[in-house]
N, C-alpha and C. Protein backbone atom coordinates (compact mmCIF):
# COMPACT_ATOMS: atom_id res chain seq x y z
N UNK A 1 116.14 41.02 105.98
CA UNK A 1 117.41 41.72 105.80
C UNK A 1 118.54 40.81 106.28
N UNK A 2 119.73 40.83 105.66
CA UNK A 2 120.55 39.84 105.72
C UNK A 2 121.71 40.84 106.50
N UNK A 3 122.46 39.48 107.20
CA UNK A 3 123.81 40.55 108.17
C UNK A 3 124.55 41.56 107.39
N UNK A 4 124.92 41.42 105.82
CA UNK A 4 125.44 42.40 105.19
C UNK A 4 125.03 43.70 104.82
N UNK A 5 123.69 43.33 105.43
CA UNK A 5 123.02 44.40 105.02
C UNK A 5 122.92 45.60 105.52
N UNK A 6 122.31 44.99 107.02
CA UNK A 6 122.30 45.76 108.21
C UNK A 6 124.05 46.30 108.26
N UNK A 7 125.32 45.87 108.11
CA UNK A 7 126.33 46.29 108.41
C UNK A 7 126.56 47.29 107.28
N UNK A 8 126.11 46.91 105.92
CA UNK A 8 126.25 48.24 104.82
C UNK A 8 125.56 49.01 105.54
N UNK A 9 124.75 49.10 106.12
CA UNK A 9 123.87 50.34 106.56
C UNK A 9 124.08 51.12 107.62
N UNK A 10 125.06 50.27 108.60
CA UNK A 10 125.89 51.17 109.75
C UNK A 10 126.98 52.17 109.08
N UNK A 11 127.74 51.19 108.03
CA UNK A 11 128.97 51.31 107.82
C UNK A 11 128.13 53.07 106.60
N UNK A 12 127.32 53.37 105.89
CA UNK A 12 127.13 54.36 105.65
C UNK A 12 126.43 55.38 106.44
N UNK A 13 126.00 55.39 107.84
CA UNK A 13 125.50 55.93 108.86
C UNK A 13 126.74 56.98 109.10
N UNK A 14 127.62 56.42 109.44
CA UNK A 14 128.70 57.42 110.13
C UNK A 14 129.49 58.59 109.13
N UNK A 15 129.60 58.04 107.65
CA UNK A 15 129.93 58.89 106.71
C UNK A 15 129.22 60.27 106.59
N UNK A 16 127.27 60.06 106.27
CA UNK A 16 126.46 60.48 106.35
C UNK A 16 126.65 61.58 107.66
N UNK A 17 126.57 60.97 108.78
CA UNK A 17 126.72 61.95 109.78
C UNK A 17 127.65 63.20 109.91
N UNK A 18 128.90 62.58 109.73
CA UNK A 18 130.18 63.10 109.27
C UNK A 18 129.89 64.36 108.47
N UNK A 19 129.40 63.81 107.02
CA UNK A 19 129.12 64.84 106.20
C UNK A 19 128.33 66.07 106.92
N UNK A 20 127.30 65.30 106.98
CA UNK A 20 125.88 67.02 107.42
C UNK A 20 126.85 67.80 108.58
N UNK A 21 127.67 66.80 109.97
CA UNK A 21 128.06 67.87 110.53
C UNK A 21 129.07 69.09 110.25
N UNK A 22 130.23 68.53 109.30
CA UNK A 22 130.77 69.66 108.57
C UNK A 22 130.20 70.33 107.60
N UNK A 23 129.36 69.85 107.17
CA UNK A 23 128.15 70.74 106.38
C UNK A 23 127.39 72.04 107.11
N UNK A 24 127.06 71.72 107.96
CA UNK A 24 126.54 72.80 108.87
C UNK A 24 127.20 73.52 109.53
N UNK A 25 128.61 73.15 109.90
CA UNK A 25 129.76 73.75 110.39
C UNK A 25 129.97 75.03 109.52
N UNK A 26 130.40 74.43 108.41
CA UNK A 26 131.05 75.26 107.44
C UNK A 26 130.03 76.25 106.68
N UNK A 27 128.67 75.84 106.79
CA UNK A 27 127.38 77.31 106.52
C UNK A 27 127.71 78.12 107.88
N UNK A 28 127.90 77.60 108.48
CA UNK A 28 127.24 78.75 109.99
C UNK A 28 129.20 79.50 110.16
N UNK A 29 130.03 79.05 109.72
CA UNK A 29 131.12 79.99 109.04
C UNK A 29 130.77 81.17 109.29
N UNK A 30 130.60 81.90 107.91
CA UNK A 30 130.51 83.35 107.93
C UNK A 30 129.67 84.05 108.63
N UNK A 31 128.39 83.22 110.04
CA UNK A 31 127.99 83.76 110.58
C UNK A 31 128.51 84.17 112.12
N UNK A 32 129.20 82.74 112.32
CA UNK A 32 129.75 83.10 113.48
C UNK A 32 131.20 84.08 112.83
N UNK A 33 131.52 84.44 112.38
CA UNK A 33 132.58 85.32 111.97
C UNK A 33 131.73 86.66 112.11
N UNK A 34 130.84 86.46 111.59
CA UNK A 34 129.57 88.00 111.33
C UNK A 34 129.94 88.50 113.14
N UNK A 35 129.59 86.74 114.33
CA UNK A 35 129.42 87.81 115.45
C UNK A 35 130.82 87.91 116.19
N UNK A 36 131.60 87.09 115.52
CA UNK A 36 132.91 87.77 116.18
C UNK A 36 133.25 89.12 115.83
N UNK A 37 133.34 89.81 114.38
CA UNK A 37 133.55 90.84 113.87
C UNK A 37 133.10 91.77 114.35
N UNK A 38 131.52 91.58 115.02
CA UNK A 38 130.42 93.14 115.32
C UNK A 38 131.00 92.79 117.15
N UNK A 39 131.43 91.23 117.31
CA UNK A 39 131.58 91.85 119.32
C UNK A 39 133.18 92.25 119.34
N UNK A 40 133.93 92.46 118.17
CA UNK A 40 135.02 93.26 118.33
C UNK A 40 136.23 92.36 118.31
N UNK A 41 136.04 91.13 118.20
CA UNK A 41 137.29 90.10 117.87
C UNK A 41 137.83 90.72 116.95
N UNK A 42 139.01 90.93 116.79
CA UNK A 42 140.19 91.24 115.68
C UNK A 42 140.10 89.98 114.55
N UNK A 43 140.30 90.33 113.30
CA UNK A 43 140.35 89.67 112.25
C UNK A 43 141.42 88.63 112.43
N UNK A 44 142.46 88.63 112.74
CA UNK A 44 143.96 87.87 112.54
C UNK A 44 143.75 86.98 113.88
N UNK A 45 143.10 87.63 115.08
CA UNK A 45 142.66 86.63 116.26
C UNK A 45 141.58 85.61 115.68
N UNK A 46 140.62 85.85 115.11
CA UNK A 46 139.72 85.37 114.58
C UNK A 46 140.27 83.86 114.08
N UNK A 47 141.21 84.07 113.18
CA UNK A 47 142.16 82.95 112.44
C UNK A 47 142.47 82.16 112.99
N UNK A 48 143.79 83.02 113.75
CA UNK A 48 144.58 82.45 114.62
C UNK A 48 143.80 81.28 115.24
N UNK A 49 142.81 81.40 116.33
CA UNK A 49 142.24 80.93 117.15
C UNK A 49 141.19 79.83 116.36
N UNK A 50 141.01 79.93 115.50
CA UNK A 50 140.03 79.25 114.80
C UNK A 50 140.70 78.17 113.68
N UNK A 51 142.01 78.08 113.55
CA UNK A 51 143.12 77.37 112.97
C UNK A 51 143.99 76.87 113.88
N UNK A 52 144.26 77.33 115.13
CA UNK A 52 144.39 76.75 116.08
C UNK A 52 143.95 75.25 116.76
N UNK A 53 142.76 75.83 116.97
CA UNK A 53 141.70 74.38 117.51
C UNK A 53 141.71 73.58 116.30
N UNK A 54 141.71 73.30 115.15
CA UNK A 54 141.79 72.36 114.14
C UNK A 54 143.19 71.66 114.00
N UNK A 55 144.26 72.53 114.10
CA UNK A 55 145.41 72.08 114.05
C UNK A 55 145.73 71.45 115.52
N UNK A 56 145.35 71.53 116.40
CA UNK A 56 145.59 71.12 117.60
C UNK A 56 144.90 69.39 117.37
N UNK A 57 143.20 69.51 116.85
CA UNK A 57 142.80 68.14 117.09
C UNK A 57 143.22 67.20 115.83
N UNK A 58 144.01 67.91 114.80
CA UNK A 58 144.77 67.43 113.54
C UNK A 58 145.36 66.87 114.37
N UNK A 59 146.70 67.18 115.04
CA UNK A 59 147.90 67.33 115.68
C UNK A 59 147.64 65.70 116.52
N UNK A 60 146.47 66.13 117.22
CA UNK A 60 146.09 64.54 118.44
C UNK A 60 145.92 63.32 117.48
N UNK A 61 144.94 63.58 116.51
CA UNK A 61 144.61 62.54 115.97
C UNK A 61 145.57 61.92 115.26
N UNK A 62 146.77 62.64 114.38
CA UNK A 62 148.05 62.06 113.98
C UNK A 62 148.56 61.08 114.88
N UNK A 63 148.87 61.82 116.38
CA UNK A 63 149.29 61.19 117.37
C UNK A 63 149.06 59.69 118.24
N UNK A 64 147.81 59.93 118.28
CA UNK A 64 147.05 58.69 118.15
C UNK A 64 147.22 57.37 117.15
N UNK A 65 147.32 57.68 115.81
CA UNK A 65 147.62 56.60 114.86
C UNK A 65 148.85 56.73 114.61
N UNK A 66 149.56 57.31 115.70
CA UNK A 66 151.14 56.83 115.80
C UNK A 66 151.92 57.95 114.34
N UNK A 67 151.23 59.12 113.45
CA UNK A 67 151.82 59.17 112.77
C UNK A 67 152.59 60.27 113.03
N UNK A 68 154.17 60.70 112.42
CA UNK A 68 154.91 61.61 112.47
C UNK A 68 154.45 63.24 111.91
N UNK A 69 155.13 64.18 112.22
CA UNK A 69 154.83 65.07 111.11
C UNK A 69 156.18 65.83 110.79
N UNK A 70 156.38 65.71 109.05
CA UNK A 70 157.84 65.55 108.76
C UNK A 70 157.99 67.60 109.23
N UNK A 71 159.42 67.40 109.56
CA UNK A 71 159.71 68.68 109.65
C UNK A 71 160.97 69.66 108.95
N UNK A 72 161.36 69.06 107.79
CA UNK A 72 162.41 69.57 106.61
C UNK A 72 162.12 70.58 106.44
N UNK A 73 162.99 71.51 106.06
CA UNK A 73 163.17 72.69 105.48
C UNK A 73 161.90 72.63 104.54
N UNK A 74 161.82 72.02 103.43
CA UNK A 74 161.02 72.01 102.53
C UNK A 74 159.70 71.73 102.79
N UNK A 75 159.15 71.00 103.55
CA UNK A 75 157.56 70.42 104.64
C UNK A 75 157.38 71.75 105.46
N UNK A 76 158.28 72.72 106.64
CA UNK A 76 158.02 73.72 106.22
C UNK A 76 157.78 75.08 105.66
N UNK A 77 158.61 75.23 104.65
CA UNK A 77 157.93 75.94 103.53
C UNK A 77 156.39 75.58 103.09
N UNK A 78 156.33 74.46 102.93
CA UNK A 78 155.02 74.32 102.12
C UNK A 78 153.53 74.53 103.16
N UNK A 79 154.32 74.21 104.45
CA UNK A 79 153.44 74.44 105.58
C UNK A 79 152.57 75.94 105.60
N UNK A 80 154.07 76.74 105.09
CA UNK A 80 153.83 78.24 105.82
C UNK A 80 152.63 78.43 104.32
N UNK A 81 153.25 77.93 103.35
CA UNK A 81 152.50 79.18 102.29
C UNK A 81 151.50 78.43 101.97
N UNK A 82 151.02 76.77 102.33
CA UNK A 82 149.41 76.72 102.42
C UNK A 82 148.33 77.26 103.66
N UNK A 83 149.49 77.33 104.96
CA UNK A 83 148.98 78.88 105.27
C UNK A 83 148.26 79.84 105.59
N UNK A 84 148.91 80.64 104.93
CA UNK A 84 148.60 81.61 104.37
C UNK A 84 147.66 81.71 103.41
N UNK A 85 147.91 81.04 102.31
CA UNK A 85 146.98 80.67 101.21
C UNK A 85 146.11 80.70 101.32
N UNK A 86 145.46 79.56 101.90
CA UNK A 86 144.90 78.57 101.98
C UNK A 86 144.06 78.47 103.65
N UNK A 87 144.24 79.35 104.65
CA UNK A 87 143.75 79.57 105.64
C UNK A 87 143.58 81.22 106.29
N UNK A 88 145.08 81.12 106.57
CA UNK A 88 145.15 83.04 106.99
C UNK A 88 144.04 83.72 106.11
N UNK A 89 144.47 84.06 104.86
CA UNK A 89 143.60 85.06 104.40
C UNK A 89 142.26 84.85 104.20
N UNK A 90 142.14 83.46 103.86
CA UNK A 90 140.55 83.57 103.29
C UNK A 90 140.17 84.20 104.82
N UNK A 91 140.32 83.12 105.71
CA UNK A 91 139.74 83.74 106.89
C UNK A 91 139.63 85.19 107.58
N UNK A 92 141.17 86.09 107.01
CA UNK A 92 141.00 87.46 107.87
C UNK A 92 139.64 87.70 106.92
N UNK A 93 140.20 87.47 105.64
CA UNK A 93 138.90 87.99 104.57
C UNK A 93 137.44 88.05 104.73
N UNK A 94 136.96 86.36 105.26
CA UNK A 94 136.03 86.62 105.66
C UNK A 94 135.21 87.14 107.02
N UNK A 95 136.33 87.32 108.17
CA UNK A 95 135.99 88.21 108.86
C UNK A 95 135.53 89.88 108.47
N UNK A 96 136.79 90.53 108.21
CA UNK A 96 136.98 91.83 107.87
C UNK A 96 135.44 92.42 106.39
N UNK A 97 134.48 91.24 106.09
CA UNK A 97 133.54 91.56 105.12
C UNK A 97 132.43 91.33 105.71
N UNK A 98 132.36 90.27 107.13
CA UNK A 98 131.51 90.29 107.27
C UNK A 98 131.01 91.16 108.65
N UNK A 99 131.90 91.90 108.90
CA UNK A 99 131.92 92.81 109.69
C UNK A 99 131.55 94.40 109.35
């Protein structure tokens, strides 16, 4: 095996990893929602808190590679109604069904 080789083979290791762990993240979803719903977490807490922690380690990691986050009138608008869209509801949604 030649040095390029072994380094193609790191360099697809971490992708790989990457993948399965949001893979498994995102199955076990509607279950951990299942036991927030039956131990009485509120649907909109559910969200909140669970869009929270993502936007928070979004938020660091921007920070880290030095990048801005624009804040125009128009950046957020588009903020609020992907959202909503695009987060709020699916999520009360899939609380409030799987409860």
């Amino acid at each position: 095996m030649t040095e390029t080789e072994g380094g193609a083979r790191q360099r697809h290791g971490l992708p790989l990893a990457i993948l399965l762990f949001l893979g498994t993240n995102w199955g076990l979803a509607f279950s951990l929602a299942r036991f927030g719903a039956l131990g009485g977490v509120p649907p909109l807490g559910y969200a909140l808190w669970q869009t929270a922690g993502a936007g928070a380690i979004l938020l660091a990691v921007a920070a880290i590679r030095g990048m801005s986050l624009p804040l125009s009138p128009a950046h957020l608008r588009y903020y609020t109604i992907s959202a909503l869209v695009g987060v709020a509801v699916p999520s009360v949604n899939t609380v409030v069904v799987a409860g």
